[in-house]
C-alpha atoms as a PDB file:
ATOM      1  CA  UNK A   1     -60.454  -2.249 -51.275  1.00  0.00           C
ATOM      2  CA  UNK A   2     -59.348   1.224 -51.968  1.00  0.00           C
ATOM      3  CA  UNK A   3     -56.037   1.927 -52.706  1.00  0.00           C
ATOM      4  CA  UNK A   4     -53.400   5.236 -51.742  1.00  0.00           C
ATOM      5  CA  UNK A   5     -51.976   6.073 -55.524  1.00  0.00           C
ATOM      6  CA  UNK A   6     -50.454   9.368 -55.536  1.00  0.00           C
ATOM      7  CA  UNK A   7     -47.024  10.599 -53.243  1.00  0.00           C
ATOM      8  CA  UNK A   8     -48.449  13.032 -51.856  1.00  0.00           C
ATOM      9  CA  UNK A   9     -51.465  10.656 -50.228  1.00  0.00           C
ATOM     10  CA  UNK A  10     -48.072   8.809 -48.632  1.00  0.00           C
ATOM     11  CA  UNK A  11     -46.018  11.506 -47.924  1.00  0.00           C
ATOM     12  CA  UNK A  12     -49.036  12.986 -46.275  1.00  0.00           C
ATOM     13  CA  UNK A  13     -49.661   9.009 -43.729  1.00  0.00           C
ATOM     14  CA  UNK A  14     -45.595   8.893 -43.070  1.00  0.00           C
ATOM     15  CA  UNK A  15     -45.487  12.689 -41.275  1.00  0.00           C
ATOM     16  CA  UNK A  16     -48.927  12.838 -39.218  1.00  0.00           C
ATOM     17  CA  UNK A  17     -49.872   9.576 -38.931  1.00  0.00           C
ATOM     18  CA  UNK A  18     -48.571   6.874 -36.053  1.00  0.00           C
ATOM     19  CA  UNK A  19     -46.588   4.325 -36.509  1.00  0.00           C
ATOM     20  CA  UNK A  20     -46.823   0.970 -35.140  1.00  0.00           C
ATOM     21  CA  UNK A  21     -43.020  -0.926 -36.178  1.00  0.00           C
ATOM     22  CA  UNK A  22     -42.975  -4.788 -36.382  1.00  0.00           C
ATOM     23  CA  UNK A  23     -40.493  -7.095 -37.395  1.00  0.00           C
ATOM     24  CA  UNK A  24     -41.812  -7.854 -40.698  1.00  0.00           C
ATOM     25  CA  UNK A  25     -43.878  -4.542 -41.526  1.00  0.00           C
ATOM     26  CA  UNK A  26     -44.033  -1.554 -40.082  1.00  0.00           C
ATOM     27  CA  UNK A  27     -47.881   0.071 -40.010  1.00  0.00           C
ATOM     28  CA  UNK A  28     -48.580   3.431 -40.626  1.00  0.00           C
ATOM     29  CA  UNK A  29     -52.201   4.906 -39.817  1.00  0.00           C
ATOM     30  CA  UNK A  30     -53.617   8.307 -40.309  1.00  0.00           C
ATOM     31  CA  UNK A  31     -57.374   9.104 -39.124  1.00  0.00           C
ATOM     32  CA  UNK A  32     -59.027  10.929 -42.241  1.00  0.00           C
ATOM     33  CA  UNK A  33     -62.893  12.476 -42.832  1.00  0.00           C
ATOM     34  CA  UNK A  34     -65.158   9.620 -43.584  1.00  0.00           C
ATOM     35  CA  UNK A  35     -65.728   5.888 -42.702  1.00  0.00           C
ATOM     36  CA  UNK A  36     -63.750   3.849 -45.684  1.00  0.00           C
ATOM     37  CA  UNK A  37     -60.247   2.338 -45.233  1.00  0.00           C
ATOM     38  CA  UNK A  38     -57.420   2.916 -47.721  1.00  0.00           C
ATOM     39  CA  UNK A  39     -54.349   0.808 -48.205  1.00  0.00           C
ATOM     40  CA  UNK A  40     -51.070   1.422 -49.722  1.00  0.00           C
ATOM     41  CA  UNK A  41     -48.359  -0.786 -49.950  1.00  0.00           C
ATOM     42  CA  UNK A  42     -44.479  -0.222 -50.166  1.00  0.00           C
ATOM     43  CA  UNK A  43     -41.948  -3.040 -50.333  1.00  0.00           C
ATOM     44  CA  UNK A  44     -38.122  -1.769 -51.059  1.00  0.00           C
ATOM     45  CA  UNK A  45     -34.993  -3.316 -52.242  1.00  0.00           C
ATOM     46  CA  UNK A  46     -34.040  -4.828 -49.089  1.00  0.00           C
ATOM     47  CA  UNK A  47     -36.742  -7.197 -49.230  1.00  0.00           C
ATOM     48  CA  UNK A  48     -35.083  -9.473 -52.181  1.00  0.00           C
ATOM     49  CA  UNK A  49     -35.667  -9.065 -55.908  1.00  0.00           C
ATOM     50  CA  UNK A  50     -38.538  -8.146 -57.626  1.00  0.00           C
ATOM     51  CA  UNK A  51     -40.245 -12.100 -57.530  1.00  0.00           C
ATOM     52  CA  UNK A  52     -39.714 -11.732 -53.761  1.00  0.00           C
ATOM     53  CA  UNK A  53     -40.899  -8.209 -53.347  1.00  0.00           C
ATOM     54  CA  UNK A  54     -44.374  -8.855 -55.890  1.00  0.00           C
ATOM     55  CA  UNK A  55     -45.338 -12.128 -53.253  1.00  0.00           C
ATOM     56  CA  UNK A  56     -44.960  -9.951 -50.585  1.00  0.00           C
ATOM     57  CA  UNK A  57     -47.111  -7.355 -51.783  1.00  0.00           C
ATOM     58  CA  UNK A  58     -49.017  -9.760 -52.701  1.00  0.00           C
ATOM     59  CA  UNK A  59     -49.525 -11.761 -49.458  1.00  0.00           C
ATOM     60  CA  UNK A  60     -50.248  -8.000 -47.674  1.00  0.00           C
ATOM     61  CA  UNK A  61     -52.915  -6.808 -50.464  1.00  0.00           C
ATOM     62  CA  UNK A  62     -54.657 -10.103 -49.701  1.00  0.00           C
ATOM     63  CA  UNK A  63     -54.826  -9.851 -46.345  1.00  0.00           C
ATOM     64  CA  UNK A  64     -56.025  -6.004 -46.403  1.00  0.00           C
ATOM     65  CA  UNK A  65     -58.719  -7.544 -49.185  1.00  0.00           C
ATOM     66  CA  UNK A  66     -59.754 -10.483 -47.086  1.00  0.00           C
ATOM     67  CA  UNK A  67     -59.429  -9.201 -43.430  1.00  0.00           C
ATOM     68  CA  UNK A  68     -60.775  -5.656 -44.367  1.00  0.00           C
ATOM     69  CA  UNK A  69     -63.133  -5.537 -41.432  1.00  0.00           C
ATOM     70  CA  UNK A  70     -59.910  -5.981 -39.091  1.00  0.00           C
ATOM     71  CA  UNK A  71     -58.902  -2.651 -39.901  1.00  0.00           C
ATOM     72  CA  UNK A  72     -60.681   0.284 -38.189  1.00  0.00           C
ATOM     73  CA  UNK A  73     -62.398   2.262 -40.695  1.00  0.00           C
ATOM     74  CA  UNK A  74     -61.798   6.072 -41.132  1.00  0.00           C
ATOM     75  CA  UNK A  75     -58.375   5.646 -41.201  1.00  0.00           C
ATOM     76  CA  UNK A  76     -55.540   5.606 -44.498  1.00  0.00           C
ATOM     77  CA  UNK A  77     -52.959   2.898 -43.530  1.00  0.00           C
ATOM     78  CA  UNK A  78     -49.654   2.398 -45.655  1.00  0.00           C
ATOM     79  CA  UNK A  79     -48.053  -0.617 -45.085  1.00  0.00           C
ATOM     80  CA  UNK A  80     -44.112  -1.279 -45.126  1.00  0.00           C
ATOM     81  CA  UNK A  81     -42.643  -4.778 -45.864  1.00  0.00           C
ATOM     82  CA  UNK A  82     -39.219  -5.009 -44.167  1.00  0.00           C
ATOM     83  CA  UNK A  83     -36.486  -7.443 -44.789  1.00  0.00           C
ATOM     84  CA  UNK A  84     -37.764 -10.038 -42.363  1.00  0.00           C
ATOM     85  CA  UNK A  85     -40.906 -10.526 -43.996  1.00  0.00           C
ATOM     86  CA  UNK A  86     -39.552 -12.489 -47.266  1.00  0.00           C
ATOM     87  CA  UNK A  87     -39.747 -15.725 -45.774  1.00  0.00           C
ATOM     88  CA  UNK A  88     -43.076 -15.106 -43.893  1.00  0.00           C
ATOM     89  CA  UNK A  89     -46.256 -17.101 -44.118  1.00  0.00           C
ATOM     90  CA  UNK A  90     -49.422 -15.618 -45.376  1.00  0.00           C
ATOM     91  CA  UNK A  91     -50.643 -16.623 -41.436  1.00  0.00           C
ATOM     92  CA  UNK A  92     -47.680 -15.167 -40.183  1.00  0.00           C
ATOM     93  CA  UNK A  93     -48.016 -11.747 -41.537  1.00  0.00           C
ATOM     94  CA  UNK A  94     -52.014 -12.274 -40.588  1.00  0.00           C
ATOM     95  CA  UNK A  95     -50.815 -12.715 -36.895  1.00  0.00           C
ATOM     96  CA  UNK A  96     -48.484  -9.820 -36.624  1.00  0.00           C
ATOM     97  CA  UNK A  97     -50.742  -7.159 -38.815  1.00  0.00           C
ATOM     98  CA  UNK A  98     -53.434  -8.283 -36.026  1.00  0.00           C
ATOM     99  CA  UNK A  99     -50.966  -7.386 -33.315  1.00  0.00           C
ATOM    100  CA  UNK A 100     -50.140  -4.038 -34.476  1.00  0.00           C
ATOM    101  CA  UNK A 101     -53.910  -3.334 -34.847  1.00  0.00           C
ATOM    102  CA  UNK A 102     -54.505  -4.336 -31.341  1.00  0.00           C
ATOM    103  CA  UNK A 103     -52.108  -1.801 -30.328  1.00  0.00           C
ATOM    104  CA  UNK A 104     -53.019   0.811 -32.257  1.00  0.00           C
ATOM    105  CA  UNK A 105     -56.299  -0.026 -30.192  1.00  0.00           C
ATOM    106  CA  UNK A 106     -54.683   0.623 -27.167  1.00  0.00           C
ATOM    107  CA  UNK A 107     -53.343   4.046 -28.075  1.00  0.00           C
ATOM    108  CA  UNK A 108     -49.637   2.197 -27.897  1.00  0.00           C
ATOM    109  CA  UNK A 109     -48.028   3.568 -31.538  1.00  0.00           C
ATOM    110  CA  UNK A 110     -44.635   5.435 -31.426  1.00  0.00           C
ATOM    111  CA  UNK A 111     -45.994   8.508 -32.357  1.00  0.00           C
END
């Protein structure tokens, strides 16, 4: 799994890519040149303290690693834990990642 690194790589998903809002992460995805998928993560403050934030970066890097193939490749998606998904199962984020893929499917993203 490849990872986004630099600001500018994020900065760059957040203005021209859509953006698919959940309650418990909001998924941004940006169609690129070439067929690989790249990830970045971003959990803030809100989320809890920094044991609480590292699980929940942790539960989303796991799913991106294991469920790569869910993803539609060619794309650069940056991924934004939001309050609500603290207390969230590892299934739980699973579910609603897979629902904000499905409508990113159906050409349904806010922007």
């Amino acid at each position: 799994m490849t990872t986004l690194k630099r600001r500018r790589e994020f900065k760059l998903v957040y203005e021209r890519g859509m953006v698919l809002p959940g309650r418990a992460v909001v998924l941004y995805a940006l169609r690129r040149q070439g067929a690989g998928r790249r990830f970045g993560f971003v959990v803030g403050r809100k989320v809890g303290k920094a044991v609480r934030r590292n699980r929940v970066r942790r539960l989303l890097k796991e799913i991106c690693r294991t469920r790569e193939s869910m993803f539609p490749g060619g794309y650069d998606y940056v991924i934004v834990a939001r309050a609500g998904a603290c207390g969230r199962a590892f299934g739980e984020l699973l579910a609603e990642l897979d629902q904000l893929l499905g409508r990113m499917a159906a050409g349904r993203a806010d922007r």
